[in-house]
PDB file of N, CA and C in Angstrom:
ATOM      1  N   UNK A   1      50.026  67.973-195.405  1.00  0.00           N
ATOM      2  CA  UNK A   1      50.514  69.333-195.267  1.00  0.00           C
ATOM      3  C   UNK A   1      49.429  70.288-195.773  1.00  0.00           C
ATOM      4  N   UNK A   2      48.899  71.447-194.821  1.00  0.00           N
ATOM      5  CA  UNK A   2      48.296  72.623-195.568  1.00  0.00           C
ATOM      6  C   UNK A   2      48.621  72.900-196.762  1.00  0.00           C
ATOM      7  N   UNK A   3      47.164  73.329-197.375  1.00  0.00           N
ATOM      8  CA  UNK A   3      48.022  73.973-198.606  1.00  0.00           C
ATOM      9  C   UNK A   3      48.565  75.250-198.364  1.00  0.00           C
ATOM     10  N   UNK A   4      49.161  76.287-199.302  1.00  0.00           N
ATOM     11  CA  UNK A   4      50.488  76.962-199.257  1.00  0.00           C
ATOM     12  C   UNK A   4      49.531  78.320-199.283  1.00  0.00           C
ATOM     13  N   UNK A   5      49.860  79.613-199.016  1.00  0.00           N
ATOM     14  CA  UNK A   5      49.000  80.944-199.743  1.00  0.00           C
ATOM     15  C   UNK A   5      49.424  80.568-201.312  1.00  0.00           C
ATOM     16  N   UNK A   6      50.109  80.585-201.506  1.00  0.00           N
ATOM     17  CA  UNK A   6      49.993  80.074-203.260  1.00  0.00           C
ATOM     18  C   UNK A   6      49.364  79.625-203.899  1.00  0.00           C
ATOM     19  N   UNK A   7      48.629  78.287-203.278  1.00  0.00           N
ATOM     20  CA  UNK A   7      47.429  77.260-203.757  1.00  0.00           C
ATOM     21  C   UNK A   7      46.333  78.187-203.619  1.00  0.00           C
ATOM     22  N   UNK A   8      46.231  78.922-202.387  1.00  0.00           N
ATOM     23  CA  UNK A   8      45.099  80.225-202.334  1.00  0.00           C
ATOM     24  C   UNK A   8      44.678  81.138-203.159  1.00  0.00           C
ATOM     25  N   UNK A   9      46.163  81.562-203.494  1.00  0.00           N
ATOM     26  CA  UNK A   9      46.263  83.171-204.338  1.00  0.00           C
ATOM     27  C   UNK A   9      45.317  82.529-205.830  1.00  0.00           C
ATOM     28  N   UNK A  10      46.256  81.118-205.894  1.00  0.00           N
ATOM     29  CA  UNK A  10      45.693  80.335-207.509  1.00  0.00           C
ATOM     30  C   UNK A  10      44.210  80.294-207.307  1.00  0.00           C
ATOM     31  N   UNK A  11      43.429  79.992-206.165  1.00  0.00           N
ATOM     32  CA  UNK A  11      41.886  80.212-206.390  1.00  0.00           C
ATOM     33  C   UNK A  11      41.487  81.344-206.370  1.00  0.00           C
ATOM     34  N   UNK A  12      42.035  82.293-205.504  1.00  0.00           N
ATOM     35  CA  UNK A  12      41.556  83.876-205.673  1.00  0.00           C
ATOM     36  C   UNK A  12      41.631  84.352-207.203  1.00  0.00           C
ATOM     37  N   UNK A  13      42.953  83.919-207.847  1.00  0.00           N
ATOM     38  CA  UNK A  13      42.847  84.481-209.153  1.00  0.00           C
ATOM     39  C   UNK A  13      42.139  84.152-210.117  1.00  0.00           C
ATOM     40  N   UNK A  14      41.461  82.710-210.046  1.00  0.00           N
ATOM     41  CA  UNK A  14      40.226  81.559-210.716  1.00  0.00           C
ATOM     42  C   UNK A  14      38.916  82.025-210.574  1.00  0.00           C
ATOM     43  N   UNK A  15      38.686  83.342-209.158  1.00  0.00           N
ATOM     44  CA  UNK A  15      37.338  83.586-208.744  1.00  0.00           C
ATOM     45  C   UNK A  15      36.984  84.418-209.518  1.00  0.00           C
ATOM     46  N   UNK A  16      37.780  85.701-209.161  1.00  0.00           N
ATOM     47  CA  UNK A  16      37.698  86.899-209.989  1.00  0.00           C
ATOM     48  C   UNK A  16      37.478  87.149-211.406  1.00  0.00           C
ATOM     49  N   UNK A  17      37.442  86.203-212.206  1.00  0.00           N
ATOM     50  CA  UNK A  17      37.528  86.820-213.311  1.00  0.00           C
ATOM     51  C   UNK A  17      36.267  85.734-213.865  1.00  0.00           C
ATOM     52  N   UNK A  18      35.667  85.078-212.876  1.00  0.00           N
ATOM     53  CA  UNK A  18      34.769  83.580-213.242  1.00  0.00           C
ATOM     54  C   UNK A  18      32.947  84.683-212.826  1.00  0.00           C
ATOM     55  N   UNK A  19      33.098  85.247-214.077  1.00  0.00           N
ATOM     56  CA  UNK A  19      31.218  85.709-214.516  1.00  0.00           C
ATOM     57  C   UNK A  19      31.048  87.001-213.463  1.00  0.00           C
ATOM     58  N   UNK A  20      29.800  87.159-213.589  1.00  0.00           N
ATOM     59  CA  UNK A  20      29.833  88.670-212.960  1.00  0.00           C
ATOM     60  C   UNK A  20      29.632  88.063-211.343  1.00  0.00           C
ATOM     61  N   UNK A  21      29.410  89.105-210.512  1.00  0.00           N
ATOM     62  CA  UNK A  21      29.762  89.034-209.293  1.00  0.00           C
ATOM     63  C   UNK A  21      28.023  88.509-208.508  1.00  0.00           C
ATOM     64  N   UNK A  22      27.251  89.064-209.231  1.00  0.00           N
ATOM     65  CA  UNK A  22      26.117  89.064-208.582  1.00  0.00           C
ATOM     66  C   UNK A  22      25.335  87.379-208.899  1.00  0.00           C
ATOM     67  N   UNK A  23      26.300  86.717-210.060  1.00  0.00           N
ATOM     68  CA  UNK A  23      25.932  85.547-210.792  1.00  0.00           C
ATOM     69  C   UNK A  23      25.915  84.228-209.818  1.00  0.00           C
ATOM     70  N   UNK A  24      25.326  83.146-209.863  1.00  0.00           N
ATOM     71  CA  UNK A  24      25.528  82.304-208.978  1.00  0.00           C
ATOM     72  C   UNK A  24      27.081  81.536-209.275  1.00  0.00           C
ATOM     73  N   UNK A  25      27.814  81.163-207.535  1.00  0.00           N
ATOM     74  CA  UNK A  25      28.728  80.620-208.015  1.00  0.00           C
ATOM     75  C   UNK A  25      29.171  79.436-209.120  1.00  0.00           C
ATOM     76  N   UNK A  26      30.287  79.523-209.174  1.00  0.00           N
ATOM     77  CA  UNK A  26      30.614  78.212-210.008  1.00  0.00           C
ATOM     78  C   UNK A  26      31.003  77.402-209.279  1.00  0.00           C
ATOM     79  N   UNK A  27      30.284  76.036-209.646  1.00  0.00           N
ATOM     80  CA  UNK A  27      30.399  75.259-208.421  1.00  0.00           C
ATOM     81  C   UNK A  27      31.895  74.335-208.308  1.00  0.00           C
ATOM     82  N   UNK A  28      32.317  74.260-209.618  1.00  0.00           N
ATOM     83  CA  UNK A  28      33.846  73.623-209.513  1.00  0.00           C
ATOM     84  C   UNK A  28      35.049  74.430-208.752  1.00  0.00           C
ATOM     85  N   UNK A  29      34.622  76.302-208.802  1.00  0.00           N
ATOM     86  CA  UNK A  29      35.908  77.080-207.774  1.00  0.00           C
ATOM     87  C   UNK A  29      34.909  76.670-206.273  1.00  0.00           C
ATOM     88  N   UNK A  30      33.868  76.308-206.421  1.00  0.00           N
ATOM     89  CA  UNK A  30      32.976  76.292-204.697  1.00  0.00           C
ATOM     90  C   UNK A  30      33.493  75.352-204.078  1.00  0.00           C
ATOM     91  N   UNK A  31      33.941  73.745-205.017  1.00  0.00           N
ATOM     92  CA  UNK A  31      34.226  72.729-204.377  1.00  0.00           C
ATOM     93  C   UNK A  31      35.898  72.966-204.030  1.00  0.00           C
ATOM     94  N   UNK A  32      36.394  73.644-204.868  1.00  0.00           N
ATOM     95  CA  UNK A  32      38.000  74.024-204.663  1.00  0.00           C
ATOM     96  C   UNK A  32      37.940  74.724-203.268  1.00  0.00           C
ATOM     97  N   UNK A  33      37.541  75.708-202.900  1.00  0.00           N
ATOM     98  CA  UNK A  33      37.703  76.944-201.974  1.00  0.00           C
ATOM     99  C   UNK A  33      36.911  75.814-200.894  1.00  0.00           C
ATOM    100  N   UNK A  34      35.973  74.793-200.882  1.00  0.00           N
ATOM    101  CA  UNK A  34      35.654  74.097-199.409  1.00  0.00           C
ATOM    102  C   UNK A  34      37.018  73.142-199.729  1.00  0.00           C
ATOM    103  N   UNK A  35      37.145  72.221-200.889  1.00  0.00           N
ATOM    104  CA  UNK A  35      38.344  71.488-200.267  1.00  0.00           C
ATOM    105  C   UNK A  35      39.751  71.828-199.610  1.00  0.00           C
ATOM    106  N   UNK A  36      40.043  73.172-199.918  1.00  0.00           N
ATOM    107  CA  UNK A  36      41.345  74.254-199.509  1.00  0.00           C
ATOM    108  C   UNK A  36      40.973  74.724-197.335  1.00  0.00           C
ATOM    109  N   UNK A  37      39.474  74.626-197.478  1.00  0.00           N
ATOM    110  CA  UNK A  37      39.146  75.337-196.246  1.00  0.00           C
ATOM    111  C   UNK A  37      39.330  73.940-195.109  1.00  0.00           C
ATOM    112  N   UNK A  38      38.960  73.179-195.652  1.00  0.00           N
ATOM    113  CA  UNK A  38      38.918  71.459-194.914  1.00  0.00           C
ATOM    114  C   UNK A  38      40.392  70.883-194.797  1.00  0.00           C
ATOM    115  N   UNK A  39      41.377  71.577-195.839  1.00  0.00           N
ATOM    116  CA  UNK A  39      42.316  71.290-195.851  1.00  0.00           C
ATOM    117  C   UNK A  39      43.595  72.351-194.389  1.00  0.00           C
ATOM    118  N   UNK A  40      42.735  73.123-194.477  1.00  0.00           N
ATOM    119  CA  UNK A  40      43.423  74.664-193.672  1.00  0.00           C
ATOM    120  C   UNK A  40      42.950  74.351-192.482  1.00  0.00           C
ATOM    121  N   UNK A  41      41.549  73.242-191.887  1.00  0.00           N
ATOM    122  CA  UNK A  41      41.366  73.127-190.951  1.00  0.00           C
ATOM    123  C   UNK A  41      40.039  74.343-190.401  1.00  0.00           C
ATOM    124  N   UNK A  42      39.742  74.821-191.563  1.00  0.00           N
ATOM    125  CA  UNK A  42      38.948  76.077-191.514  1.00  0.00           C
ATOM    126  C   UNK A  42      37.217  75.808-192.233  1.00  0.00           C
ATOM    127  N   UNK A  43      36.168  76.202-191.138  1.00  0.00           N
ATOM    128  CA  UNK A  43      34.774  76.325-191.720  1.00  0.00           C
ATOM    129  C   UNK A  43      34.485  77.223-192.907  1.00  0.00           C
ATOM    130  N   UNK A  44      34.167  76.190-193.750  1.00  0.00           N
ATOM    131  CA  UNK A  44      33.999  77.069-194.810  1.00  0.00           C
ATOM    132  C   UNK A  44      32.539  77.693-195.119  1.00  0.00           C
ATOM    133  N   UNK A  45      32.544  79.378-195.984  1.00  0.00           N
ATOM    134  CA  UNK A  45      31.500  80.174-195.519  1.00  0.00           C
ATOM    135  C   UNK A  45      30.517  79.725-196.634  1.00  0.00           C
ATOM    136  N   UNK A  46      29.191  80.226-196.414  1.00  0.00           N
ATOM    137  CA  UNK A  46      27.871  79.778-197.339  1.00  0.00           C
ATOM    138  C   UNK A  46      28.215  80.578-198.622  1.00  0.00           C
ATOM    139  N   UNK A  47      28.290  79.324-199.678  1.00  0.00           N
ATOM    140  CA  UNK A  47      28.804  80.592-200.832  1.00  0.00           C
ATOM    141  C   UNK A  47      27.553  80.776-201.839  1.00  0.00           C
ATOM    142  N   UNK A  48      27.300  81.637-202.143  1.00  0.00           N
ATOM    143  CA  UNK A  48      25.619  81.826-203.136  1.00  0.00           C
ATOM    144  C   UNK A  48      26.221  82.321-204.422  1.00  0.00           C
ATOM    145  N   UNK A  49      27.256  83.481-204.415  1.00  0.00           N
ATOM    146  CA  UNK A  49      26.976  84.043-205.958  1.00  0.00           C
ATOM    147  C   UNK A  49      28.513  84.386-205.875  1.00  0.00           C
ATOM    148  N   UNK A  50      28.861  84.696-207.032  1.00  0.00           N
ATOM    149  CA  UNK A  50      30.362  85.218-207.257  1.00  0.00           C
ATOM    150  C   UNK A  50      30.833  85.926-205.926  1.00  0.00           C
ATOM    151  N   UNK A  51      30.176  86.771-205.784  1.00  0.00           N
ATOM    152  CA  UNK A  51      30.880  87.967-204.823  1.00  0.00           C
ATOM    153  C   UNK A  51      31.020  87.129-203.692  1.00  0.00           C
ATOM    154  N   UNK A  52      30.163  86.410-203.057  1.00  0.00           N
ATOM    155  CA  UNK A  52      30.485  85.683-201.931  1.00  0.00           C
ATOM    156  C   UNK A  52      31.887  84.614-202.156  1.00  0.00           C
ATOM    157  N   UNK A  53      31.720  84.076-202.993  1.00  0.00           N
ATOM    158  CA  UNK A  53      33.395  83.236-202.990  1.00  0.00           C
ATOM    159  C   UNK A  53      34.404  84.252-203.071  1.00  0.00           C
ATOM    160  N   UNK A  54      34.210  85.386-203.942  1.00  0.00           N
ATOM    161  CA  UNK A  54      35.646  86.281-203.901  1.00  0.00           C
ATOM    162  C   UNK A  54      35.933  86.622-202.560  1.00  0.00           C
ATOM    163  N   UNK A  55      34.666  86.832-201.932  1.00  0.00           N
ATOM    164  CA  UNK A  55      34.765  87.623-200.252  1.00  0.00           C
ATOM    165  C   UNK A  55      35.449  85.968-199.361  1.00  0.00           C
ATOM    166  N   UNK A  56      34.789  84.961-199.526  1.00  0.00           N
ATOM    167  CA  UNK A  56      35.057  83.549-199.039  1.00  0.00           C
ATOM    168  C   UNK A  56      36.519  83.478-199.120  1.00  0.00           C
ATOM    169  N   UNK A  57      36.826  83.331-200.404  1.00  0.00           N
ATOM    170  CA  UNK A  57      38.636  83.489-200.675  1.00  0.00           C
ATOM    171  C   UNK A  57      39.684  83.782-200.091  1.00  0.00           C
ATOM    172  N   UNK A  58      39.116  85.494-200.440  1.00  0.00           N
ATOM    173  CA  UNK A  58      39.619  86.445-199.664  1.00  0.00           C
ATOM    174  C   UNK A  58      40.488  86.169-197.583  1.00  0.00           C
ATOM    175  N   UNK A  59      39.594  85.435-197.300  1.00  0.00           N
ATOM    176  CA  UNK A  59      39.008  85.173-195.844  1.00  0.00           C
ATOM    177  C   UNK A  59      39.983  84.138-195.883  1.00  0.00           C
ATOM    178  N   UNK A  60      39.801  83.358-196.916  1.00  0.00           N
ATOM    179  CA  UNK A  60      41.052  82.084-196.202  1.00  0.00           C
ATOM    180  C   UNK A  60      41.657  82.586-196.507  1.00  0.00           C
ATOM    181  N   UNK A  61      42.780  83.598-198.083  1.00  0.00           N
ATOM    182  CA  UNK A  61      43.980  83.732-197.994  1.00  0.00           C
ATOM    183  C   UNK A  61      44.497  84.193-196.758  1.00  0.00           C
ATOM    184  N   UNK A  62      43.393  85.016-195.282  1.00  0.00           N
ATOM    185  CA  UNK A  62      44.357  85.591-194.554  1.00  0.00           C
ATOM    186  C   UNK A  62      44.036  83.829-193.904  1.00  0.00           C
ATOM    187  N   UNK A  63      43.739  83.436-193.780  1.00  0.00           N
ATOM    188  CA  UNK A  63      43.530  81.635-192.956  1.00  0.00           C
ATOM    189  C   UNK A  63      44.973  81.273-193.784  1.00  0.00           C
ATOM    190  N   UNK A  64      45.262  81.212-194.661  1.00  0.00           N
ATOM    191  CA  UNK A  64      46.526  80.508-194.999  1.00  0.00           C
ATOM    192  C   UNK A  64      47.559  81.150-194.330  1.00  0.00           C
ATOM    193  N   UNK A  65      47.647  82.371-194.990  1.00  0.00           N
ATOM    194  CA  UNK A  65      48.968  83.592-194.082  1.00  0.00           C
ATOM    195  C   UNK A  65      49.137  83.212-192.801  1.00  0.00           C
ATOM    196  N   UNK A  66      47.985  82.910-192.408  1.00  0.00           N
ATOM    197  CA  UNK A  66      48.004  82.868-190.403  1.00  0.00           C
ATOM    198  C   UNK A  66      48.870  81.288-190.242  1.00  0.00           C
ATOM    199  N   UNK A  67      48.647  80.816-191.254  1.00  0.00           N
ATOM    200  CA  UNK A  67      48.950  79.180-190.633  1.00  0.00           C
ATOM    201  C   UNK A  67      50.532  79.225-191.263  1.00  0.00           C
ATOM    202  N   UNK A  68      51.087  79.653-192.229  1.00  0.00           N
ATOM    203  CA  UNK A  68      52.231  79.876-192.564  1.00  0.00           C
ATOM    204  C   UNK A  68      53.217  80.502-191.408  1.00  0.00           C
ATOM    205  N   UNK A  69      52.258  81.675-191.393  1.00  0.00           N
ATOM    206  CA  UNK A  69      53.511  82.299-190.708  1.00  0.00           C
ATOM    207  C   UNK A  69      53.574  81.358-189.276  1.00  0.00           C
ATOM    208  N   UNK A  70      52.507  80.252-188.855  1.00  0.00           N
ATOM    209  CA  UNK A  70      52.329  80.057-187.543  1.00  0.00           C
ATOM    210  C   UNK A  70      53.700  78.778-187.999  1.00  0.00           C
ATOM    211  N   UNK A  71      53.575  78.245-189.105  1.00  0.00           N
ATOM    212  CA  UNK A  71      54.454  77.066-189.552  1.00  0.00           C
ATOM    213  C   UNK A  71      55.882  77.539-189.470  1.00  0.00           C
ATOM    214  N   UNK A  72      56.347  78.637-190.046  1.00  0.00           N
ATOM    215  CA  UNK A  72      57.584  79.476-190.118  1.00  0.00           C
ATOM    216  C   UNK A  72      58.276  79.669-188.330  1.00  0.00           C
ATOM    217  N   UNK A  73      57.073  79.511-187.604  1.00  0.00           N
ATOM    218  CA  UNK A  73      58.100  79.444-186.521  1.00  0.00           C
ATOM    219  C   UNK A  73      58.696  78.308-185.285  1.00  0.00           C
ATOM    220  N   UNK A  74      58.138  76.389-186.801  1.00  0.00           N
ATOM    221  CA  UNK A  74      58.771  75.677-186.428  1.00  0.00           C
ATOM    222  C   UNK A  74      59.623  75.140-187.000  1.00  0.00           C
ATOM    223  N   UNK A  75      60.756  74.873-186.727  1.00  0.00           N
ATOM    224  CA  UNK A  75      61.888  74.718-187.801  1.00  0.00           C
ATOM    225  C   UNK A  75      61.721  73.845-188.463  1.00  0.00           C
ATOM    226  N   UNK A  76      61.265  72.543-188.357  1.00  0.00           N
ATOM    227  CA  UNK A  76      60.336  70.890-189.000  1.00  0.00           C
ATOM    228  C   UNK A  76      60.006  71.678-189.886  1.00  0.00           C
ATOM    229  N   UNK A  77      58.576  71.952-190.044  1.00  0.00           N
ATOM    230  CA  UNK A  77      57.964  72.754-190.833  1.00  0.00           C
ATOM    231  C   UNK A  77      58.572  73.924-191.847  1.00  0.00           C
ATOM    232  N   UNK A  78      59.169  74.900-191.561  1.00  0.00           N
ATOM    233  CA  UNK A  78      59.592  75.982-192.289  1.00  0.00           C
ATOM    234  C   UNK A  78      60.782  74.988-193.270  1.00  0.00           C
ATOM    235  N   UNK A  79      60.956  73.549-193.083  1.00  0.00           N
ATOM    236  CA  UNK A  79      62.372  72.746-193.833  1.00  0.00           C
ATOM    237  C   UNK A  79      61.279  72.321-194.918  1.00  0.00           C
ATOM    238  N   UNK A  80      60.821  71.749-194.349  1.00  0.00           N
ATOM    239  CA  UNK A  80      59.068  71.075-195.473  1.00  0.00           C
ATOM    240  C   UNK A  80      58.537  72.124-196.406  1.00  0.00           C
ATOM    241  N   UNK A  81      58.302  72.978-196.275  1.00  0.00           N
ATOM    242  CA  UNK A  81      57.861  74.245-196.774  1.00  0.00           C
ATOM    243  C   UNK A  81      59.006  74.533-197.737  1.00  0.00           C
ATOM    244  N   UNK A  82      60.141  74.567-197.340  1.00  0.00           N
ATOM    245  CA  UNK A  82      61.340  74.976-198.198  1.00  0.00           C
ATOM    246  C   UNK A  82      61.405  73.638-199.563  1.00  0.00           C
ATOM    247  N   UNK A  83      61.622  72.557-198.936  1.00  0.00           N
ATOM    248  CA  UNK A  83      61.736  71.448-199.838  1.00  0.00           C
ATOM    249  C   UNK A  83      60.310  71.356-200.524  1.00  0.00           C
ATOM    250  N   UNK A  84      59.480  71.970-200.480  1.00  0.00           N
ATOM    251  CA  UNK A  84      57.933  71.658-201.471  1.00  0.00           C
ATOM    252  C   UNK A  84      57.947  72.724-201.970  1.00  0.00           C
ATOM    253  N   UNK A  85      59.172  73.602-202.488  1.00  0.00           N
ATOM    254  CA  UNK A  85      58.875  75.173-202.572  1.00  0.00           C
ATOM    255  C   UNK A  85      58.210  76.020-202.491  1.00  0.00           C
ATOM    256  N   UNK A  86      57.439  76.438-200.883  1.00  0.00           N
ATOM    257  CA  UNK A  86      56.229  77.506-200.604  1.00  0.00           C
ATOM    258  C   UNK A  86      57.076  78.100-199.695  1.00  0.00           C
TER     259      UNK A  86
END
């Protein structure tokens, strides 16, 4: 199963506050945000320094939204989603 915008939001909120922006990334949120993107079915972008993963992030949370709401309009799915609470 995809992960959830939730599992997302939790790396967006891990990025932001991880060193200044212009700093090189951290490579433990780098390997999170490619394993989330591989998981979404989504190419993940070249990440160099903070600001690029926040912007990277950013980009899948709408990649998650899209696949949710695309899940929400099969009933299988939107039951799965309910029972894993997302």
């Amino acid at each position: 199963m995809p992960p959830s915008v939730r599992d997302v939001q939790t790396l967006c909120q891990r990025v932001r506050p991880a060193g200044s922006p212009a700093a090189k990334a951290r490579s433990r949120l780098v390997a999170e945000y490619e394993r989330l993107c591989e998981a979404l079915g989504h190419a993940p972008a070249e990440v160099k320094t903070g600001l690029d993963l926040q912007r990277a992030a950013a980009m899948l949370l709408r990649v998650a939204s899209e696949a949710e709401v695309a899940a929400a309009s099969d009933p299988l799915e939107r039951l799965r989603r309910l029972r894993r609470g997302g």
